[in-house]
Protein backbone atom coordinates (compact mmCIF):
# COMPACT_ATOMS: atom_id res chain seq x y z
CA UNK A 1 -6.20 -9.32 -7.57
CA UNK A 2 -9.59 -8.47 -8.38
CA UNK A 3 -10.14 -6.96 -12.01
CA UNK A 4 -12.58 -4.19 -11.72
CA UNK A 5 -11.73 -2.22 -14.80
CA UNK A 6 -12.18 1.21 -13.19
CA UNK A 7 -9.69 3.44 -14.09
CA UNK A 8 -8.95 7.35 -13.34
CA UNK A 9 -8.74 10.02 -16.46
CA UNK A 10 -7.86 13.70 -16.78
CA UNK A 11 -8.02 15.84 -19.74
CA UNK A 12 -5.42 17.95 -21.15
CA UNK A 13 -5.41 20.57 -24.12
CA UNK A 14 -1.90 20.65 -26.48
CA UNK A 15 -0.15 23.68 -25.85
CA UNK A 16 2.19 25.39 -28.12
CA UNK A 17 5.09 24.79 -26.73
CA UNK A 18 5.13 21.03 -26.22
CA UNK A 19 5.00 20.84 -30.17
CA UNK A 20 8.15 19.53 -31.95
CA UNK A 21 9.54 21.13 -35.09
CA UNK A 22 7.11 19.45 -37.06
CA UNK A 23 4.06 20.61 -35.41
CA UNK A 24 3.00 17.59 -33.27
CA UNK A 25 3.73 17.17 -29.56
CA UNK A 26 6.90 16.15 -29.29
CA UNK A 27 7.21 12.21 -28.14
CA UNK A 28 8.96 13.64 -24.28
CA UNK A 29 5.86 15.22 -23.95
CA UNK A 30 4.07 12.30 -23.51
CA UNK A 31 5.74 10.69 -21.15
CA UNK A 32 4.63 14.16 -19.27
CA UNK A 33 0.93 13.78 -19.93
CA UNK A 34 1.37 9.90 -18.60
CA UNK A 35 2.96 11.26 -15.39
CA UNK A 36 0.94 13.77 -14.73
CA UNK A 37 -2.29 11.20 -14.99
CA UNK A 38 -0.50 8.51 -12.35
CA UNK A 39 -0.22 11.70 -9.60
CA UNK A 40 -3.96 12.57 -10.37
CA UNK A 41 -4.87 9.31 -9.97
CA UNK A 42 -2.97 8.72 -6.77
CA UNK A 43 -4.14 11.43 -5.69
CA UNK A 44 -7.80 10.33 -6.30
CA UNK A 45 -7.71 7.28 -3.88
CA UNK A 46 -6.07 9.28 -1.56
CA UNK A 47 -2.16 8.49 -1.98
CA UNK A 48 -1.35 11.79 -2.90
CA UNK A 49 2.56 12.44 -2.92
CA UNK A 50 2.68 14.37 0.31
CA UNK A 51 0.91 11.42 1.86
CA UNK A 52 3.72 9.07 0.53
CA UNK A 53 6.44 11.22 1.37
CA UNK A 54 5.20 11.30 5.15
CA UNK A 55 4.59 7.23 4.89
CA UNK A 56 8.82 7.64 4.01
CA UNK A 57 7.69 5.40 0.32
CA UNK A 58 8.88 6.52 -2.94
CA UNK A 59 7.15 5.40 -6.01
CA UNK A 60 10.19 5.04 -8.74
CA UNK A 61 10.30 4.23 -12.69
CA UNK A 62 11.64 1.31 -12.82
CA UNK A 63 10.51 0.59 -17.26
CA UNK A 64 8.34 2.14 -19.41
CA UNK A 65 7.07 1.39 -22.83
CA UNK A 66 5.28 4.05 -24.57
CA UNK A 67 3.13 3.81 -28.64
CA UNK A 68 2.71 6.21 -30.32
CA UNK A 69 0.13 5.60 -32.81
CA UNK A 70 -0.90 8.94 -33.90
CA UNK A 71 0.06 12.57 -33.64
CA UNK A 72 -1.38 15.04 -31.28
CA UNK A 73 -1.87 18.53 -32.39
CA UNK A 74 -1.71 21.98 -31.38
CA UNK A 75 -5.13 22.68 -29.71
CA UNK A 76 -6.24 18.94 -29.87
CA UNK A 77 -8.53 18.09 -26.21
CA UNK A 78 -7.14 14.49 -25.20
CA UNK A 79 -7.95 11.64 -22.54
CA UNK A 80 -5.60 10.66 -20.60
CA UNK A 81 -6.26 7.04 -18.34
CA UNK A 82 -5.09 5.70 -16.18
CA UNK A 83 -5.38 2.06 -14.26
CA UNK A 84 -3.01 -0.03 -12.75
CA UNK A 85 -2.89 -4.17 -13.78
CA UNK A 86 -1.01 -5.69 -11.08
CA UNK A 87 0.24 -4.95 -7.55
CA UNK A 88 3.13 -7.51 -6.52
CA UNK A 89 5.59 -7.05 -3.54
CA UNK A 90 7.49 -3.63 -4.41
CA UNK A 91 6.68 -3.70 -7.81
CA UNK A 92 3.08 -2.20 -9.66
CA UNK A 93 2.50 -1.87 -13.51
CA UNK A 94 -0.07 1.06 -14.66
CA UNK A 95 -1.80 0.95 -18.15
CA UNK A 96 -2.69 4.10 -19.25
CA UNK A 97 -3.91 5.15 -22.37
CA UNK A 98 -4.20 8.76 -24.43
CA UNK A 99 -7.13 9.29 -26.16
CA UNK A 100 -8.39 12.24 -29.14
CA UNK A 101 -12.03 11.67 -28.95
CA UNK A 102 -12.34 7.73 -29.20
CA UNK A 103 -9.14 7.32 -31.04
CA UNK A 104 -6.10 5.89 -28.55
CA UNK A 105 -3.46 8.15 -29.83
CA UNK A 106 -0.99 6.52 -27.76
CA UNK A 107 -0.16 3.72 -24.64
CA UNK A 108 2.19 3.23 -22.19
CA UNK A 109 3.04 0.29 -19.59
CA UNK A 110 5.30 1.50 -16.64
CA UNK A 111 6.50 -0.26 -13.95
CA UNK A 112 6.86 0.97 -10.41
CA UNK A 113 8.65 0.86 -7.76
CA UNK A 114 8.03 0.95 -4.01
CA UNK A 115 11.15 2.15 -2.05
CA UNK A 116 11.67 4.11 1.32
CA UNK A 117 12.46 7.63 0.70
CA UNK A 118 16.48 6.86 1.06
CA UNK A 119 15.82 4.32 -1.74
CA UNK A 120 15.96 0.81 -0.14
CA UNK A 121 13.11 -1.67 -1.96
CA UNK A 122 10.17 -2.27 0.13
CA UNK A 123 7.40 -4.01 -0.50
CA UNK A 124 3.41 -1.57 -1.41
CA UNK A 125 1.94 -1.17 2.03
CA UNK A 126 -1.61 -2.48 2.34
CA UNK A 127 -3.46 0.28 2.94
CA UNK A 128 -1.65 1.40 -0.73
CA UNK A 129 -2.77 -1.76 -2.28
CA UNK A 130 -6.24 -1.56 -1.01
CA UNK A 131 -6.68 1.98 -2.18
CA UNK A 132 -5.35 0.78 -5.76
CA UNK A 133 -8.26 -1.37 -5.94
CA UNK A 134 -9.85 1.09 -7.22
CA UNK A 135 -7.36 1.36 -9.93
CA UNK A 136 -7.55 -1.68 -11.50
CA UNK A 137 -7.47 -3.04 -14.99
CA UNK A 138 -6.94 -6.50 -16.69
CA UNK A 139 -4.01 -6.35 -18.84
CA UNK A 140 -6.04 -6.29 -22.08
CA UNK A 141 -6.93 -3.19 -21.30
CA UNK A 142 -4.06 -1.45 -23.76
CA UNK A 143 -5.52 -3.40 -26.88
């Protein structure tokens, strides 16, 4: 797969209530924020989720490993990034990457699943893989 290093970001502002007793965001949260980034950036090359639902794929968590390197804070603008590092048979892994400025603030890895909507493995379609092009990252791309 071709490395382009083009990736998809969205920026997000710390609310109150995803703070944790100790007046950070609370480490769940995150795995929110990384979420939320993957559906934008589907949705940016056009694989939106009502798209997949009517193409009867579901994209599933299959692992995820999330840093945390440093707090977020009430009020605190962040980066959130998003690319994708490999596309094999019916499984993808996205990079993504939370920023504060130019700090990273935290990663994650996640790998993905491609199933049909009743849950049976298939392998990405190709119109899905060629719109990911535009997605993707070499796997340094986290350090």
């Amino acid at each position: 797969m071709k490395r382009l290093a083009v990736h998809s970001s969205i920026k997000l502002s710390v609310r109150f209530f995803e703070l944790d007793p100790y007046s950070h965001v609370n480490h769940s949260v995150y795995i929110q924020y990384f979420e939320e980034a993957r559906i934008v950036a589907l949705s940016q090359i056009g694989q939106d989720v009502n798209t997949l639902i009517a193409d009867n794929i579901a994209l599933v968590i299959v692992e995820i490993h999330t840093k945390y390197l440093a707090p977020a804070l009430l009020g605190d603008q962040l980066t959130v990034e998003s690319g994708i590092s490999e596309i094999q048979g019916a499984s993808a892994t996205w990079l993504q990457r939370i920023k504060r400025d130019s700090e990273v603030i935290a990663t994650q890895k996640t790998r993905i699943g491609c199933t049909a909507l009743m849950g049976k493995p298939k392998r990405f379609p190709q119109e899905l893989i060629h719109s990911a092009q535009k997605l993707i990252v070499p796997e340094e791309w986290l350090a």
